[in-house]
PDB file of N, CA and C in Angstrom:
ATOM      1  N   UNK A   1      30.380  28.629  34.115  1.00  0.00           N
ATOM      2  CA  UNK A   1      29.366  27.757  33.573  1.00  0.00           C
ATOM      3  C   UNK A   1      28.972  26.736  34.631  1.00  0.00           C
ATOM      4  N   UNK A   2      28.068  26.343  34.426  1.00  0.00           N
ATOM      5  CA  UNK A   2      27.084  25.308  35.129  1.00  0.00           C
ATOM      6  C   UNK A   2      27.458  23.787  35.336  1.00  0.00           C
ATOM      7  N   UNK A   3      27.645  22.909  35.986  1.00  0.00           N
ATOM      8  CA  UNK A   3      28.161  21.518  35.647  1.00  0.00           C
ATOM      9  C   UNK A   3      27.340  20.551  36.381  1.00  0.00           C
ATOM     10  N   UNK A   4      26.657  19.451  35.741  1.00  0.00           N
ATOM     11  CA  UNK A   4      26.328  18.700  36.916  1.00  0.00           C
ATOM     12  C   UNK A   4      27.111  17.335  37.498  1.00  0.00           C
ATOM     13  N   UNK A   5      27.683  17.186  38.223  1.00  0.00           N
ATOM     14  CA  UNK A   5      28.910  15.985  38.620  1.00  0.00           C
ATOM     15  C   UNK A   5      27.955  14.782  39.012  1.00  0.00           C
ATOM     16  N   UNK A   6      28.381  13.899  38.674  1.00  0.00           N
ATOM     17  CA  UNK A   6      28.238  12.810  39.645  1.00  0.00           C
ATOM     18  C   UNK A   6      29.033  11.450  39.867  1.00  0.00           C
ATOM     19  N   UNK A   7      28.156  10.618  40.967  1.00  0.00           N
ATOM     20  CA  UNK A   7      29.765   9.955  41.426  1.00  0.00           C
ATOM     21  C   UNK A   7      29.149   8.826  41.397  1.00  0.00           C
ATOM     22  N   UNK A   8      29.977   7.916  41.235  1.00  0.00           N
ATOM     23  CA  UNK A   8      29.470   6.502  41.319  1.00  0.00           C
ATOM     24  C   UNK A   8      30.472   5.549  42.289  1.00  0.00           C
ATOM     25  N   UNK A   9      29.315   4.001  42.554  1.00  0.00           N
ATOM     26  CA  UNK A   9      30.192   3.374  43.334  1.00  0.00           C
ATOM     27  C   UNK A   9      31.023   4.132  44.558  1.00  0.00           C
ATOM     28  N   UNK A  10      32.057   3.564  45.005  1.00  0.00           N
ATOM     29  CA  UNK A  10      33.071   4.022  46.002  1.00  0.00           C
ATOM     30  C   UNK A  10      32.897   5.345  46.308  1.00  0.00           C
ATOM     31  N   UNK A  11      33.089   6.121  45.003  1.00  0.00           N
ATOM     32  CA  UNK A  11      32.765   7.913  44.756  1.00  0.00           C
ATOM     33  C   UNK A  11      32.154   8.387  45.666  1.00  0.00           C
ATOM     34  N   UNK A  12      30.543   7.639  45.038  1.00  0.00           N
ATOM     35  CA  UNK A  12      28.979   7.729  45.752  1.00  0.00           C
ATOM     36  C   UNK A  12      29.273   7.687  47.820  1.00  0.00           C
ATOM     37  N   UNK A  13      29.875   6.842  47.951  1.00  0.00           N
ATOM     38  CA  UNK A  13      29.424   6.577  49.075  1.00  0.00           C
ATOM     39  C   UNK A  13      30.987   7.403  49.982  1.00  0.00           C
ATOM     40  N   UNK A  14      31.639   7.872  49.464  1.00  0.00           N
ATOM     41  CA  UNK A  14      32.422   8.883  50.266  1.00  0.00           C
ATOM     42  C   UNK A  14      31.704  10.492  49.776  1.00  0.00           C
ATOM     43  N   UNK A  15      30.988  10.724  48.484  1.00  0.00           N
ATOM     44  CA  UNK A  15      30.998  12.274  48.312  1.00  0.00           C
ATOM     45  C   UNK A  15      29.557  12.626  47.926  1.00  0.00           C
ATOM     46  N   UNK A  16      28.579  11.509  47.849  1.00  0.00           N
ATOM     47  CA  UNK A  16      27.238  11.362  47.727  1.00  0.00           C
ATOM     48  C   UNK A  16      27.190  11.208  46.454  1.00  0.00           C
ATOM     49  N   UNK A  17      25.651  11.231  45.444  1.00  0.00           N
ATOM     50  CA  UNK A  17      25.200  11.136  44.738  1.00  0.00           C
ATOM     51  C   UNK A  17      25.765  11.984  43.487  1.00  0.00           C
ATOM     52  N   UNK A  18      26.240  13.253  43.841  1.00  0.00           N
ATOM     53  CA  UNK A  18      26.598  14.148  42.559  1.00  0.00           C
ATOM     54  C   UNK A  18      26.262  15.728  43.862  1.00  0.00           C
ATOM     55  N   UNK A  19      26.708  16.506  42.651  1.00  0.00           N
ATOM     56  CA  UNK A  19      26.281  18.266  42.976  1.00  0.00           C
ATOM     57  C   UNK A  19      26.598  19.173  41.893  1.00  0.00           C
ATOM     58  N   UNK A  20      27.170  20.527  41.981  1.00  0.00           N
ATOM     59  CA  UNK A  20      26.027  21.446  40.733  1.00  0.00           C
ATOM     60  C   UNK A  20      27.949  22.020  40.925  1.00  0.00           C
ATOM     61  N   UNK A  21      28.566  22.259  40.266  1.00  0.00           N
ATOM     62  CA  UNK A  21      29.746  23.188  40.292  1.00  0.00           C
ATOM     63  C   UNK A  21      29.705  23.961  39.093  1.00  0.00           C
ATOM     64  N   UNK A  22      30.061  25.106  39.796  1.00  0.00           N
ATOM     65  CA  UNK A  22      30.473  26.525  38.633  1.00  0.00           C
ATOM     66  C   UNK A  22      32.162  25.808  38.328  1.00  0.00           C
ATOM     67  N   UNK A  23      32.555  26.218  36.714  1.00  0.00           N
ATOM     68  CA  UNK A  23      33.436  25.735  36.760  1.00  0.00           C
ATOM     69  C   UNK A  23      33.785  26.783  35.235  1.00  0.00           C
ATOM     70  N   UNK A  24      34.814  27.529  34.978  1.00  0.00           N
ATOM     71  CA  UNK A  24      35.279  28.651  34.085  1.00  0.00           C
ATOM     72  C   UNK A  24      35.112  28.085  32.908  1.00  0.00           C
ATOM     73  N   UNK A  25      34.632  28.777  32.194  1.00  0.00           N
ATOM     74  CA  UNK A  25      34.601  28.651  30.924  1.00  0.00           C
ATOM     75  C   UNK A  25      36.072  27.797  29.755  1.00  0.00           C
ATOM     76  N   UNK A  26      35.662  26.891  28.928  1.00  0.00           N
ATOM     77  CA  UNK A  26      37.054  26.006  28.727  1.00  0.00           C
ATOM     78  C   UNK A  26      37.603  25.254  29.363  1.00  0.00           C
ATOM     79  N   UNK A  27      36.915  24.680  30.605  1.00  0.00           N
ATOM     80  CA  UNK A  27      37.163  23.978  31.070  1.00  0.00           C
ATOM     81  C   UNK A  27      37.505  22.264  30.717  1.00  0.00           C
ATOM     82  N   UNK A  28      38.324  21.688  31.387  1.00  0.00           N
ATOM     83  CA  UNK A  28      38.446  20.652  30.884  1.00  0.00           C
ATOM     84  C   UNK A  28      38.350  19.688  32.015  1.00  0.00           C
ATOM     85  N   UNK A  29      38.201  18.136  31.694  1.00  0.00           N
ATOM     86  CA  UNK A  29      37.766  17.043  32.383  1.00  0.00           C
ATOM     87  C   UNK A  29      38.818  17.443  33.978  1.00  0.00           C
ATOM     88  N   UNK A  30      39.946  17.198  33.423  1.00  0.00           N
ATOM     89  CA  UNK A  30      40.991  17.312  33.971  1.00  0.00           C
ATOM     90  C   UNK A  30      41.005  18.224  34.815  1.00  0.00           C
ATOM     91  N   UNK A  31      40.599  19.916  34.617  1.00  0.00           N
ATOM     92  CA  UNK A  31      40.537  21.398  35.617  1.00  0.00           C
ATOM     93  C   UNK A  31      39.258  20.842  36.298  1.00  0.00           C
ATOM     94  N   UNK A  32      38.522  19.823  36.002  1.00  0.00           N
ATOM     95  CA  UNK A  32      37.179  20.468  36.744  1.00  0.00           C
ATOM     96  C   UNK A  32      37.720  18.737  37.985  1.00  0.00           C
ATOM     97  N   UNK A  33      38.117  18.173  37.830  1.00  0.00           N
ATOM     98  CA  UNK A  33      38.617  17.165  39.040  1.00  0.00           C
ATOM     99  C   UNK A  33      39.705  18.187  39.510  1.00  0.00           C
ATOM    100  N   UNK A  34      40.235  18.744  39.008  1.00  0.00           N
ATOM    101  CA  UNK A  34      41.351  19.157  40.005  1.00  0.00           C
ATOM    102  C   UNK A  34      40.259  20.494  41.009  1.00  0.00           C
ATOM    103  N   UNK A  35      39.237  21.165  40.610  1.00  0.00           N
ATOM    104  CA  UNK A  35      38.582  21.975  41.192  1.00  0.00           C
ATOM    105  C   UNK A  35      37.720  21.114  42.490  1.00  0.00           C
ATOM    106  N   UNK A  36      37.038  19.639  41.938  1.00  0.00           N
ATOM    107  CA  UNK A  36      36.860  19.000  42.894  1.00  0.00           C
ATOM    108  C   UNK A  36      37.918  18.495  44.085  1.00  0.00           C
ATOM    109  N   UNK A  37      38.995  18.464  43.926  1.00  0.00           N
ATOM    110  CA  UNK A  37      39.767  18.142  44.853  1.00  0.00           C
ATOM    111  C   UNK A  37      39.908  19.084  45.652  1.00  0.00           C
ATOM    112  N   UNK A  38      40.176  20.596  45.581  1.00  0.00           N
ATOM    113  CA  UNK A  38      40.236  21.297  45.873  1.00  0.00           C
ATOM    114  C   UNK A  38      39.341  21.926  46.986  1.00  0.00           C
ATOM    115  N   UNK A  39      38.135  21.049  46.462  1.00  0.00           N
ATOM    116  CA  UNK A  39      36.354  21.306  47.928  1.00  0.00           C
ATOM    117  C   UNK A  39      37.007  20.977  49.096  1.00  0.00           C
ATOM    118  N   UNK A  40      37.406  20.001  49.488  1.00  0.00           N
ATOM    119  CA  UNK A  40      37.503  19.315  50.772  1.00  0.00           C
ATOM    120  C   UNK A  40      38.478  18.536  50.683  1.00  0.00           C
ATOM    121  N   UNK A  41      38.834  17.984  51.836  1.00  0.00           N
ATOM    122  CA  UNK A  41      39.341  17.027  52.108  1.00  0.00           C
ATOM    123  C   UNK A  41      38.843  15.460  51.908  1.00  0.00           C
ATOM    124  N   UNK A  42      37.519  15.544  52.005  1.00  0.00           N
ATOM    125  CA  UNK A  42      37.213  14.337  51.346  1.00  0.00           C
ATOM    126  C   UNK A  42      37.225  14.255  50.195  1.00  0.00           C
ATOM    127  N   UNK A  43      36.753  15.293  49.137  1.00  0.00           N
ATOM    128  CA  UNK A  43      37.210  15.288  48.057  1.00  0.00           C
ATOM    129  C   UNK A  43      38.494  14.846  47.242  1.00  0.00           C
ATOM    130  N   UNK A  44      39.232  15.740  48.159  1.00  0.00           N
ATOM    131  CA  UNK A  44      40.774  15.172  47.376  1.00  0.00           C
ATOM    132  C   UNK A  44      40.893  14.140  47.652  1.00  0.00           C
ATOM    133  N   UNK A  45      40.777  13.114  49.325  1.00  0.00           N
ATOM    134  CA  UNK A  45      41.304  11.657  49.426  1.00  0.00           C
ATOM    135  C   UNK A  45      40.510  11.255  47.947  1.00  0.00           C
ATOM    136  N   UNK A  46      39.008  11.562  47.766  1.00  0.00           N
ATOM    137  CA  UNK A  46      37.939  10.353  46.804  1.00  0.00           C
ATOM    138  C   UNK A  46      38.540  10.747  45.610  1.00  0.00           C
ATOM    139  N   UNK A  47      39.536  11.764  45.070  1.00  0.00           N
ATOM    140  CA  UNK A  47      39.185  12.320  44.037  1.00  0.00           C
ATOM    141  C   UNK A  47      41.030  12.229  43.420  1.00  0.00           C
ATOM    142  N   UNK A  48      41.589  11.521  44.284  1.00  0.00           N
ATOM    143  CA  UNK A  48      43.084  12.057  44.186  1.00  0.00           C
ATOM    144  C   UNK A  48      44.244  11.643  42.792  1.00  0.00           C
ATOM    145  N   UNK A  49      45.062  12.365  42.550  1.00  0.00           N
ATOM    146  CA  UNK A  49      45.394  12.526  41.113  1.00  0.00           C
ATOM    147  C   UNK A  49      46.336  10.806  40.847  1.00  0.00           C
ATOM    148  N   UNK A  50      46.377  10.226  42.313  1.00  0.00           N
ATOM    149  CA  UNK A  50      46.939   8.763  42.303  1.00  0.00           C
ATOM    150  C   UNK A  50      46.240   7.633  42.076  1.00  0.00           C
ATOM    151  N   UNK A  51      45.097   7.910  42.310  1.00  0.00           N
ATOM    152  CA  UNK A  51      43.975   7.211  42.013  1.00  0.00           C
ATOM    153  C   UNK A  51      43.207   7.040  40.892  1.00  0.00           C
ATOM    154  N   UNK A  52      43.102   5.625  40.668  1.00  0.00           N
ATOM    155  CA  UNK A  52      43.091   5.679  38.816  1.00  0.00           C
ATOM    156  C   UNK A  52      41.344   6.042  38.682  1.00  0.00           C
ATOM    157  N   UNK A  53      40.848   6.464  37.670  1.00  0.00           N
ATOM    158  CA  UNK A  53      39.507   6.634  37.977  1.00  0.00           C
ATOM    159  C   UNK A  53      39.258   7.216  36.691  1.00  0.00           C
ATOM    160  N   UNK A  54      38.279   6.554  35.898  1.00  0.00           N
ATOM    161  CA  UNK A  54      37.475   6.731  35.181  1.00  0.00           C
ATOM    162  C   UNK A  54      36.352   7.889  34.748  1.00  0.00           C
ATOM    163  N   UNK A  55      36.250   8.767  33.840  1.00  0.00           N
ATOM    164  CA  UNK A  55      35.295   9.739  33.663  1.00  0.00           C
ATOM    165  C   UNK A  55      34.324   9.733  32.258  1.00  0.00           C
ATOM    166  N   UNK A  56      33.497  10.238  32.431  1.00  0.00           N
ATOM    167  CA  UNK A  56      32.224  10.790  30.999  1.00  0.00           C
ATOM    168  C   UNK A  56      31.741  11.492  31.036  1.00  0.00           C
ATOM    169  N   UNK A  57      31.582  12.063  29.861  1.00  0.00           N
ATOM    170  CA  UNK A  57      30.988  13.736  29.383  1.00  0.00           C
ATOM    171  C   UNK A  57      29.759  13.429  29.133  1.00  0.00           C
ATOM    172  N   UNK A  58      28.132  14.142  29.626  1.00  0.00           N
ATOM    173  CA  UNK A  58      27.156  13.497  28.687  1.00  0.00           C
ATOM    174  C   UNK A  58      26.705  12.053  28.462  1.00  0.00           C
ATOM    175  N   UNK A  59      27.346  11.089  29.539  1.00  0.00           N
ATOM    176  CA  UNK A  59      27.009   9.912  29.337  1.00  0.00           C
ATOM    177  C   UNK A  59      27.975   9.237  28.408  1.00  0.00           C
ATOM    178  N   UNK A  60      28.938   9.608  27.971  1.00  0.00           N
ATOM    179  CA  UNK A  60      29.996   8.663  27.014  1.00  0.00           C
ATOM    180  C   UNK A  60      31.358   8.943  27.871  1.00  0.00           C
ATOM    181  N   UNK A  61      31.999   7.810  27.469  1.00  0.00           N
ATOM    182  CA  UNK A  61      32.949   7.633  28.244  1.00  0.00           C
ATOM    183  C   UNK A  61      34.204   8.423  27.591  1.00  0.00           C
ATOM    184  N   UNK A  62      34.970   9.098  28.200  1.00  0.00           N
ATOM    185  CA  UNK A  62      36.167  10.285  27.624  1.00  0.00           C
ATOM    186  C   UNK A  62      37.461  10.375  28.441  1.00  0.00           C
ATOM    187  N   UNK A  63      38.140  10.849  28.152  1.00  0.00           N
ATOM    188  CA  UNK A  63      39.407  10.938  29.031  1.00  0.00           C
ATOM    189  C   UNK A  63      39.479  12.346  29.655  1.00  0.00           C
ATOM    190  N   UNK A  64      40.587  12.910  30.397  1.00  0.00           N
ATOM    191  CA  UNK A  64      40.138  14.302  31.012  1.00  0.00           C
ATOM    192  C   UNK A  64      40.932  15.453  30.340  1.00  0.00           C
ATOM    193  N   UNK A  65      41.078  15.472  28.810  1.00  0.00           N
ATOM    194  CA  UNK A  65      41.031  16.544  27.830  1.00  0.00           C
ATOM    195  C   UNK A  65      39.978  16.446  27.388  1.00  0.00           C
ATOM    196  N   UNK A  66      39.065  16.037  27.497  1.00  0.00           N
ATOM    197  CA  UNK A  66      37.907  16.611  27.077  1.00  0.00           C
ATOM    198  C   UNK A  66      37.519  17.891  27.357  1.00  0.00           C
ATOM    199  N   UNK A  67      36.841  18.613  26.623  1.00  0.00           N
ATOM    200  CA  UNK A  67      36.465  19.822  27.368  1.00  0.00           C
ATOM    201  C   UNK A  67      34.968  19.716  27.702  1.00  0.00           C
ATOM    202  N   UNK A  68      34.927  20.478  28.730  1.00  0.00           N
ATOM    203  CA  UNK A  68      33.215  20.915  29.100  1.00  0.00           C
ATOM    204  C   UNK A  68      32.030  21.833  29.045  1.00  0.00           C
ATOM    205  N   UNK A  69      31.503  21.545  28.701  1.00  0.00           N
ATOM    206  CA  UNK A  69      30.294  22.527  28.258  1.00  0.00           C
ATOM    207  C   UNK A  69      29.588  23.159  28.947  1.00  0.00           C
ATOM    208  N   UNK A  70      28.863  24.312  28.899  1.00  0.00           N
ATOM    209  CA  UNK A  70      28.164  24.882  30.658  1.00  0.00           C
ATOM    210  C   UNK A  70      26.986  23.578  30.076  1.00  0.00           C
ATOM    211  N   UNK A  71      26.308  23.381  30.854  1.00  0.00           N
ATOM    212  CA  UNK A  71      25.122  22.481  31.583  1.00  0.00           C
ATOM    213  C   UNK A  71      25.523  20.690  31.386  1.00  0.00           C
ATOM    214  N   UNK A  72      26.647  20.953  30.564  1.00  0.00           N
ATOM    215  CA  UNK A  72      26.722  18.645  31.081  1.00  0.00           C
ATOM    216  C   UNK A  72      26.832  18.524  31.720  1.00  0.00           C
ATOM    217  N   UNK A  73      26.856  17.084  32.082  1.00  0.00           N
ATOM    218  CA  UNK A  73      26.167  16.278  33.233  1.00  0.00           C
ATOM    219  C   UNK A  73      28.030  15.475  32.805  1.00  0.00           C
ATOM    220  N   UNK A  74      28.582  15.209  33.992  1.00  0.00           N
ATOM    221  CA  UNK A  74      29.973  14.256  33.650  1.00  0.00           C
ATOM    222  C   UNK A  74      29.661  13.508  34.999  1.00  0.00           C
ATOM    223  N   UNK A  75      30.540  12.580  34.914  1.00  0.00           N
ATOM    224  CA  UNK A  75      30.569  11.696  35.988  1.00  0.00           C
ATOM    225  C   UNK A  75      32.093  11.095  35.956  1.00  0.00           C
ATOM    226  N   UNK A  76      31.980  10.291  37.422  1.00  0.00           N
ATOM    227  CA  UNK A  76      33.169  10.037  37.725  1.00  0.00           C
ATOM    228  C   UNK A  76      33.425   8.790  38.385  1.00  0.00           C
ATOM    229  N   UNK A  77      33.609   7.615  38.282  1.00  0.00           N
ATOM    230  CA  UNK A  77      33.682   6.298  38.981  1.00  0.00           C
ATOM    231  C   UNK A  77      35.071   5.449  38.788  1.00  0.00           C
ATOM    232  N   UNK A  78      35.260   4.649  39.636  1.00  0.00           N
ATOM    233  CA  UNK A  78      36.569   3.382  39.815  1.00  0.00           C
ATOM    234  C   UNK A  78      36.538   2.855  38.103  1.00  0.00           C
ATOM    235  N   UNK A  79      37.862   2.854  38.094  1.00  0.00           N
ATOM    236  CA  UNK A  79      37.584   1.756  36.530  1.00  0.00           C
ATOM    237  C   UNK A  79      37.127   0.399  36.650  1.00  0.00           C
ATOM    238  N   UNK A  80      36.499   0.024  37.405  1.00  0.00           N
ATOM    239  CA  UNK A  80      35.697  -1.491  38.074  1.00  0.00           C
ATOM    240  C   UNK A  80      34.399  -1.205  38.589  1.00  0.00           C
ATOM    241  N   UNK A  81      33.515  -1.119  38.136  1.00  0.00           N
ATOM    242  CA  UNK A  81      32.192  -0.745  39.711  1.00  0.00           C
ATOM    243  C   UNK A  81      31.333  -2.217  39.338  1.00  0.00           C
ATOM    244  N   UNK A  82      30.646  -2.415  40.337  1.00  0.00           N
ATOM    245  CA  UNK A  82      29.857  -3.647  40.444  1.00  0.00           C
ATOM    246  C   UNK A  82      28.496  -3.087  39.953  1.00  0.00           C
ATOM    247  N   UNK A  83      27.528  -4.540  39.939  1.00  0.00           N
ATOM    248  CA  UNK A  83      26.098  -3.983  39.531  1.00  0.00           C
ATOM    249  C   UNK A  83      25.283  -3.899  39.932  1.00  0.00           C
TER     250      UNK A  83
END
């Protein structure tokens, strides 16, 4: 299925704006960061499982059992971002 990521704050400016990941069907908040870590090396430093960090499904804020749907839009930012 289809996903659209994006990143905010700190995120933003180590992994850009967002991008498009295939990500298996049943997926959850949780498999689809660990699939991002998995891209790169910058990924994993921005993305790493020590690092506390905040996520949302669709624009609402969720934890990473959530599951994912093919075409949402999730995002991913610091539990702090400025305005």
């Amino acid at each position: 299925m289809k996903v659209k990521v994006r990143y905010f704050a700190s995120l933003r400016e180590a992994l850009g704006p967002g991008e498009d990941v295939d990500a298996p069907a049943g997926a959850t908040m949780s498999l689809l960061r660990d699939l991002l870590i998995a891209r790169s090396d910058t990924h994993a430093a921005a993305l790493a499982r020590g690092r506390a960090l905040r996520c949302a499904l669709d624009q609402a804020l969720c934890d990473e059992s959530a599951l994912v749907r093919d075409g949402a839009e999730v995002a991913f930012f610091p539990p702090v971002t400025g305005g």
